[in-house]
C-alpha atoms as a PDB file:
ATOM      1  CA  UNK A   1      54.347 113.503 134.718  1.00  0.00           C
ATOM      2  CA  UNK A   2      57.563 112.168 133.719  1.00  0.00           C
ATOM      3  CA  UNK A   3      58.627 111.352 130.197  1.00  0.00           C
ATOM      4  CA  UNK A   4      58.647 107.535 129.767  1.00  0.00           C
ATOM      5  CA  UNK A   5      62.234 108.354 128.248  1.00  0.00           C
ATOM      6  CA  UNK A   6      63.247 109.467 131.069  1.00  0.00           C
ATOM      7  CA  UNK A   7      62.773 106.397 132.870  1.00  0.00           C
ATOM      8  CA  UNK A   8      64.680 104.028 130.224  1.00  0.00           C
ATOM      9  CA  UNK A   9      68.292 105.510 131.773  1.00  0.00           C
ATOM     10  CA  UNK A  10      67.484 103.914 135.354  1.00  0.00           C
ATOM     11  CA  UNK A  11      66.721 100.392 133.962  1.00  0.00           C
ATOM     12  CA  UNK A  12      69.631 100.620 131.122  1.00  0.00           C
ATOM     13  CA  UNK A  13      71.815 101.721 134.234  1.00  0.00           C
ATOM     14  CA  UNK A  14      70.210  98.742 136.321  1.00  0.00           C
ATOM     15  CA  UNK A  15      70.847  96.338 133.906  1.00  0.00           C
ATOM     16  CA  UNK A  16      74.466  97.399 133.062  1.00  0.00           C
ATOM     17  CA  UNK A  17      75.314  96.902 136.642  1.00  0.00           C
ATOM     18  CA  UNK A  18      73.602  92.986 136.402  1.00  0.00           C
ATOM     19  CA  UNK A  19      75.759  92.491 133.749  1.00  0.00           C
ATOM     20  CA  UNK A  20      79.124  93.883 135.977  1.00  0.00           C
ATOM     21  CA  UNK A  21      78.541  92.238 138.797  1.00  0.00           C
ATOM     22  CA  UNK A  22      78.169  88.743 136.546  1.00  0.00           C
ATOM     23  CA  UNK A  23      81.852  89.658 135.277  1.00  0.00           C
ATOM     24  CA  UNK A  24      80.451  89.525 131.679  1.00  0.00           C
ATOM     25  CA  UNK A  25      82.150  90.699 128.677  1.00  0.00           C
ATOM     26  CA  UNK A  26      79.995  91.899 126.448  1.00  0.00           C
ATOM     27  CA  UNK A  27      79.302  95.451 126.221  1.00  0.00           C
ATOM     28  CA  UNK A  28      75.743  97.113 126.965  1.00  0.00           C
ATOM     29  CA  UNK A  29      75.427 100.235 124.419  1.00  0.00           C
ATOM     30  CA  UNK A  30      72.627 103.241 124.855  1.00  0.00           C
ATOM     31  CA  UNK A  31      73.052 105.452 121.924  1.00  0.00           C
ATOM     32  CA  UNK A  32      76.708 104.560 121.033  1.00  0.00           C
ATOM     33  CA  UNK A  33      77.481 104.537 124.509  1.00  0.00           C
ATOM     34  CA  UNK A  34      78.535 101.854 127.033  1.00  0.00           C
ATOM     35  CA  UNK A  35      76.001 102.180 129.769  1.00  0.00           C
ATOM     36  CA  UNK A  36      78.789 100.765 132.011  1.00  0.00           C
ATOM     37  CA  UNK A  37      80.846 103.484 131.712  1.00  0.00           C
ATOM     38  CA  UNK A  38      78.125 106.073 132.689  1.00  0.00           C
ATOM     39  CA  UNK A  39      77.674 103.746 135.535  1.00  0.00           C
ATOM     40  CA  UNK A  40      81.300 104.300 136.495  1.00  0.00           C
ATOM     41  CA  UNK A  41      81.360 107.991 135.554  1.00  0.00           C
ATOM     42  CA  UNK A  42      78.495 108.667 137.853  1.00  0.00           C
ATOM     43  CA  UNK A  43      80.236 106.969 140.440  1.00  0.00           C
ATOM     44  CA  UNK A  44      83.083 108.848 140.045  1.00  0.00           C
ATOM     45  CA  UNK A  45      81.351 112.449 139.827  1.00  0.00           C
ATOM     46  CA  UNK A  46      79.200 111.254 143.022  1.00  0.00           C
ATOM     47  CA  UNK A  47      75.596 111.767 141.030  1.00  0.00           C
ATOM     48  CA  UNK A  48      73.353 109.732 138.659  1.00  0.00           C
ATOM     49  CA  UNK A  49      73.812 110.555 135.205  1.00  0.00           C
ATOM     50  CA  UNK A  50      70.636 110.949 133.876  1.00  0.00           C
ATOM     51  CA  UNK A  51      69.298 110.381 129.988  1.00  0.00           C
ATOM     52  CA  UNK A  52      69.286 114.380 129.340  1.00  0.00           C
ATOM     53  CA  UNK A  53      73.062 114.774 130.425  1.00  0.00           C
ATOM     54  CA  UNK A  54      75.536 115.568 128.562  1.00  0.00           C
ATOM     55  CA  UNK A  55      77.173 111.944 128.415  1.00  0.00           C
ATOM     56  CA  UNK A  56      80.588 112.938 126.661  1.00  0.00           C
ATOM     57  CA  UNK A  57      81.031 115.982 128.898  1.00  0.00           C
ATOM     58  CA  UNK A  58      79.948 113.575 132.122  1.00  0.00           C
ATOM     59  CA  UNK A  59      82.467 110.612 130.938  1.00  0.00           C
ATOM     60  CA  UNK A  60      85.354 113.252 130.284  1.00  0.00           C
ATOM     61  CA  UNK A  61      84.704 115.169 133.550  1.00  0.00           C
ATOM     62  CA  UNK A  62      85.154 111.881 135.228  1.00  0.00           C
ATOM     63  CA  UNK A  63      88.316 110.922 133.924  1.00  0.00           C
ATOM     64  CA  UNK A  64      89.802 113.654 135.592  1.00  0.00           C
ATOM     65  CA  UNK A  65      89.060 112.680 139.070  1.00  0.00           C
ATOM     66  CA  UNK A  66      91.563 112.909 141.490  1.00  0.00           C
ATOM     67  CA  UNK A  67      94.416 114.119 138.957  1.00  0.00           C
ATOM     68  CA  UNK A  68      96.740 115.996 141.245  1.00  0.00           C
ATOM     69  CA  UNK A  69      96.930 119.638 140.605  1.00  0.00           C
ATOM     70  CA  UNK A  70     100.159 121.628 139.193  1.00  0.00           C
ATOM     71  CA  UNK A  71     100.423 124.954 138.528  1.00  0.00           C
ATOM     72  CA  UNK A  72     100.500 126.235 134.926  1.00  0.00           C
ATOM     73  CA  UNK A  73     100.112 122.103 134.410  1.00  0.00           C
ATOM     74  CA  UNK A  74      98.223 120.588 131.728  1.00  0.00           C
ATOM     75  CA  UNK A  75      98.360 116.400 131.374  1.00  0.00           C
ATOM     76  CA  UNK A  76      97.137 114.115 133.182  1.00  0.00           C
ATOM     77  CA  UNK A  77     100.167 114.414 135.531  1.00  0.00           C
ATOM     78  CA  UNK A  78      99.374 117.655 137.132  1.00  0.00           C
ATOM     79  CA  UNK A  79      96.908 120.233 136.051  1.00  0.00           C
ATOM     80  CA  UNK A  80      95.657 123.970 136.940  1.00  0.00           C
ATOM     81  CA  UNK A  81      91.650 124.734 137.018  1.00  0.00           C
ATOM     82  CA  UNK A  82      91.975 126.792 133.196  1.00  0.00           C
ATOM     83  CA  UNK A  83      94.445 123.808 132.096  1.00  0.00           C
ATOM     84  CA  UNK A  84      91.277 121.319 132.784  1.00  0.00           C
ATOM     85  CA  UNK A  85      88.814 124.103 131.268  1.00  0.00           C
ATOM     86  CA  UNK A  86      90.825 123.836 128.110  1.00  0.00           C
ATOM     87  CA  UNK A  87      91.814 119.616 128.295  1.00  0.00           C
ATOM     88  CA  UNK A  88      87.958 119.165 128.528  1.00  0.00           C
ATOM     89  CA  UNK A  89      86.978 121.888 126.299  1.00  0.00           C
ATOM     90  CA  UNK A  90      89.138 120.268 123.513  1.00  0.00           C
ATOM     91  CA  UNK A  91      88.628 116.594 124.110  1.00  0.00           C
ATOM     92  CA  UNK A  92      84.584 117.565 124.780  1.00  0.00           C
ATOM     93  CA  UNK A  93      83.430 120.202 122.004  1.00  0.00           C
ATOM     94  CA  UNK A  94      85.994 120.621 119.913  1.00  0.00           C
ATOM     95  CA  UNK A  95      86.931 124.173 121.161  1.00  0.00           C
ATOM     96  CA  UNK A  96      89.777 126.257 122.079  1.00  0.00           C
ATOM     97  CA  UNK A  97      90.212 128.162 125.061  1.00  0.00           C
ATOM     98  CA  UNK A  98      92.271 130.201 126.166  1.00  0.00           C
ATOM     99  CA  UNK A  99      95.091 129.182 128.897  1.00  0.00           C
ATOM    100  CA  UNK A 100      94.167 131.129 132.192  1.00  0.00           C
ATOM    101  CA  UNK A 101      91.144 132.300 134.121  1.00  0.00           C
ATOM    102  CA  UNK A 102      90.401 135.272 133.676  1.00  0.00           C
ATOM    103  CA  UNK A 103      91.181 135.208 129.603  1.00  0.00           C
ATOM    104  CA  UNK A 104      88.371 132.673 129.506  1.00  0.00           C
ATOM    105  CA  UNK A 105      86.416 134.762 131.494  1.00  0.00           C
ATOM    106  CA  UNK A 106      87.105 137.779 129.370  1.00  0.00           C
ATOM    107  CA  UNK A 107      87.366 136.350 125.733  1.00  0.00           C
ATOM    108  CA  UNK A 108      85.826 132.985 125.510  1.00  0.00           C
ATOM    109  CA  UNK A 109      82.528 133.490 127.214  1.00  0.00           C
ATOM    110  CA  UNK A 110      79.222 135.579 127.522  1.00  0.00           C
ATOM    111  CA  UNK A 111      77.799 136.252 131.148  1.00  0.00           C
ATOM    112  CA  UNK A 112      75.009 133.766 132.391  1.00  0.00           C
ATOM    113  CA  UNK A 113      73.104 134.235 135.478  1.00  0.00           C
ATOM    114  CA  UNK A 114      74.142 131.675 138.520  1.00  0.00           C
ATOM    115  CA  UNK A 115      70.257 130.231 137.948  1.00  0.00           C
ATOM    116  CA  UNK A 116      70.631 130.009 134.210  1.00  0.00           C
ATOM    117  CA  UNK A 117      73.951 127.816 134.309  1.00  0.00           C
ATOM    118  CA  UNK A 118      73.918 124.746 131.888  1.00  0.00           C
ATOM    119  CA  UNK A 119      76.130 121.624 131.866  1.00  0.00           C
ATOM    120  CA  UNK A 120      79.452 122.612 130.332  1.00  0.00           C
ATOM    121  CA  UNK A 121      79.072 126.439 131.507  1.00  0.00           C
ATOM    122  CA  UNK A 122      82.556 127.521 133.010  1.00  0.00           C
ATOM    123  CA  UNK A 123      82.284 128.875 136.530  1.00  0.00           C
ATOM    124  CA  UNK A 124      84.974 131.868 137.697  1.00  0.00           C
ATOM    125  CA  UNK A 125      85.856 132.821 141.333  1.00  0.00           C
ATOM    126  CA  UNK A 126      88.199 135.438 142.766  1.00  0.00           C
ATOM    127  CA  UNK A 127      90.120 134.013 145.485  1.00  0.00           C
ATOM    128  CA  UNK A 128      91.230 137.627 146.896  1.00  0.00           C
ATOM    129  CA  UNK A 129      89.938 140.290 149.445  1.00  0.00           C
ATOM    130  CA  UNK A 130      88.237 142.181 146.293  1.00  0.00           C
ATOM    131  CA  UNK A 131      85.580 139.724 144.925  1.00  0.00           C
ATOM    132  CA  UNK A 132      85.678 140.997 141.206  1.00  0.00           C
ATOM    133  CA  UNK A 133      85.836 140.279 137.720  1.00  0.00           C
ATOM    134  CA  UNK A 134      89.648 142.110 137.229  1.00  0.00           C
ATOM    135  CA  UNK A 135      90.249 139.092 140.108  1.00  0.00           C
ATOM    136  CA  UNK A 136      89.398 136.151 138.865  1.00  0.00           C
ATOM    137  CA  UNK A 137      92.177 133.308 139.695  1.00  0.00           C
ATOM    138  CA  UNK A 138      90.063 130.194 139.549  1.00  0.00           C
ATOM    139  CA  UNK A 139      87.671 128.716 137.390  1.00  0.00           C
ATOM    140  CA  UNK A 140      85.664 125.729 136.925  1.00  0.00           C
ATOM    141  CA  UNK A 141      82.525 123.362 134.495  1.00  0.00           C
ATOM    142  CA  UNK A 142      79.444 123.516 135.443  1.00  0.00           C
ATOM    143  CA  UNK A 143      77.922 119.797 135.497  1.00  0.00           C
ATOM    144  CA  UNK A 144      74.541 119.319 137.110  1.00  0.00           C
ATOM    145  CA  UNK A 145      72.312 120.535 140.234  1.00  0.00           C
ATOM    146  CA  UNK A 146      74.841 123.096 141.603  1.00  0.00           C
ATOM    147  CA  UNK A 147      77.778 120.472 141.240  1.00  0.00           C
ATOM    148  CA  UNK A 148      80.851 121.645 139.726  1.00  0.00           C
ATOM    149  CA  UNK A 149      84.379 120.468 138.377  1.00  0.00           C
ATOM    150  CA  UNK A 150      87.684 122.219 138.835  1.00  0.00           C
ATOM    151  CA  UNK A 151      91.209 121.583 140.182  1.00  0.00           C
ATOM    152  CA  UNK A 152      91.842 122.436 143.350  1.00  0.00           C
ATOM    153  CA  UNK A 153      94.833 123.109 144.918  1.00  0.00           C
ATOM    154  CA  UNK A 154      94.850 121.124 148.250  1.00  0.00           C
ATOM    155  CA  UNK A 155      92.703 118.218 146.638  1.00  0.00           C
ATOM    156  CA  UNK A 156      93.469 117.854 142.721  1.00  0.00           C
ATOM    157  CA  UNK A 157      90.546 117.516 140.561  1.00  0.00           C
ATOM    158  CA  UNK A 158      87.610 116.922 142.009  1.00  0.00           C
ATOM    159  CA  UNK A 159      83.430 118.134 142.069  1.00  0.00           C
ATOM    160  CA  UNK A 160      82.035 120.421 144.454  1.00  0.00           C
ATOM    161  CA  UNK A 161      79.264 122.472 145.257  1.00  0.00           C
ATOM    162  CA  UNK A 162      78.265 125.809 144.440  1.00  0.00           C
ATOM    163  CA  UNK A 163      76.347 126.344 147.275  1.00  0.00           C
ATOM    164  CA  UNK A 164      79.260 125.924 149.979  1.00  0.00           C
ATOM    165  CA  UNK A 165      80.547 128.982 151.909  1.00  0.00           C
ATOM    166  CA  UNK A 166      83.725 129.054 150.578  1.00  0.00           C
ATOM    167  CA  UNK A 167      82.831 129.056 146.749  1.00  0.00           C
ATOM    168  CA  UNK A 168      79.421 131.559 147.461  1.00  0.00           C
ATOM    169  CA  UNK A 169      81.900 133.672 149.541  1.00  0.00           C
ATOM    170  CA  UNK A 170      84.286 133.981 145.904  1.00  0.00           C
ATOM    171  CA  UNK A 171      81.981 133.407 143.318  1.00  0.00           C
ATOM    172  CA  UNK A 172      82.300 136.312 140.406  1.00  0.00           C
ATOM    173  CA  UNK A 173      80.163 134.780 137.584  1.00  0.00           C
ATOM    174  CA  UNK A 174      78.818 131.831 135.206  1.00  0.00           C
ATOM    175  CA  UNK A 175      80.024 131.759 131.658  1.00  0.00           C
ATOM    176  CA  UNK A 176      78.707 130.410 128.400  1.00  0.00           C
ATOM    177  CA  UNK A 177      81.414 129.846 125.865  1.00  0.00           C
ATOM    178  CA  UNK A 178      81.142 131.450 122.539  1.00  0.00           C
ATOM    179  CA  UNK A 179      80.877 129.417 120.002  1.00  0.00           C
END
């Protein structure tokens, strides 16, 4: 049986959209948050945000959407996949990474499991023949149900899933940050 908190989300998220589609002006706040925005953020990310998500980490990860990438970039302008680990790490928790893969991989985070990953975990891939940990060249946040954020190189920053062949074909290991 379902929390009855868990239900409140849907019909805040109901109503914000109501009062969207009337043009209104007034804002519709959950917690400190406008429920619009979640609204938008979920569209954005492609899932519902739910009432146990992390709603900062959701509404930053969405802001990022479709920012082209740049090597070694970090703005809004043009950004790498450990430039928007660290961007959304900052803006997010309040935490400094550091600036490439496989430093965050090495200094900033414990192992987790692939079944154990939380919202905000960092993801890290070897794009190379060797599949390893001394290979890691890509990284990415974990945000919900095998989704995942990161800055690709063809398509800029966008969410994608775990479970495709390409990213189960490189995948190295899950990361916690240290706190």
């Amino acid at each position: 049986m379902r929390c009855r908190s868990t239900y409140l989300l849907p019909v805040l998220l109901a109503v914000a959209v109501l009062l969207t589609s009337c043009h209104s002006s007034k804002q519709f706040m959950y917690n400190g948050t406008d429920v619009r925005e979640l609204v938008r953020a979920g569209n954005a990310l492609g899932f519902d945000i739910e009432l146990h998500d992390n709603w900062p980490l959701m509404l930053e990860a969405s802001s990022w959407i479709g920012t082209p990438y740049q090597y070694g970039g970090n703005s809004r302008g043009g950004i790498d996949c450990s430039g928007l680990n660290v961007a959304i790490y900052k803006a997010v928790f309040n935490h400094q990474l550091s600036r490439n893969s496989r430093q965050q991989y090495e200094a900033d985070c414990k192992s987790v499991k692939k079944s154990h990953l939380q919202q905000g975990d960092l993801l890290f891939f070897a794009i190379a023949d060797k599949v390893n940990a001394s290979n890691i060249n890509h990284t990415g946040i974990y945000l919900k149900n095998g989704l995942f954020l990161h800055a690709s190189t063809s398509r800029g920053v966008v969410v994608d899933n775990l479970e495709a062949a390409y990213y189960k074909k490189y995948w190295v290991a899950g990361g916690r940050v240290k706190k």
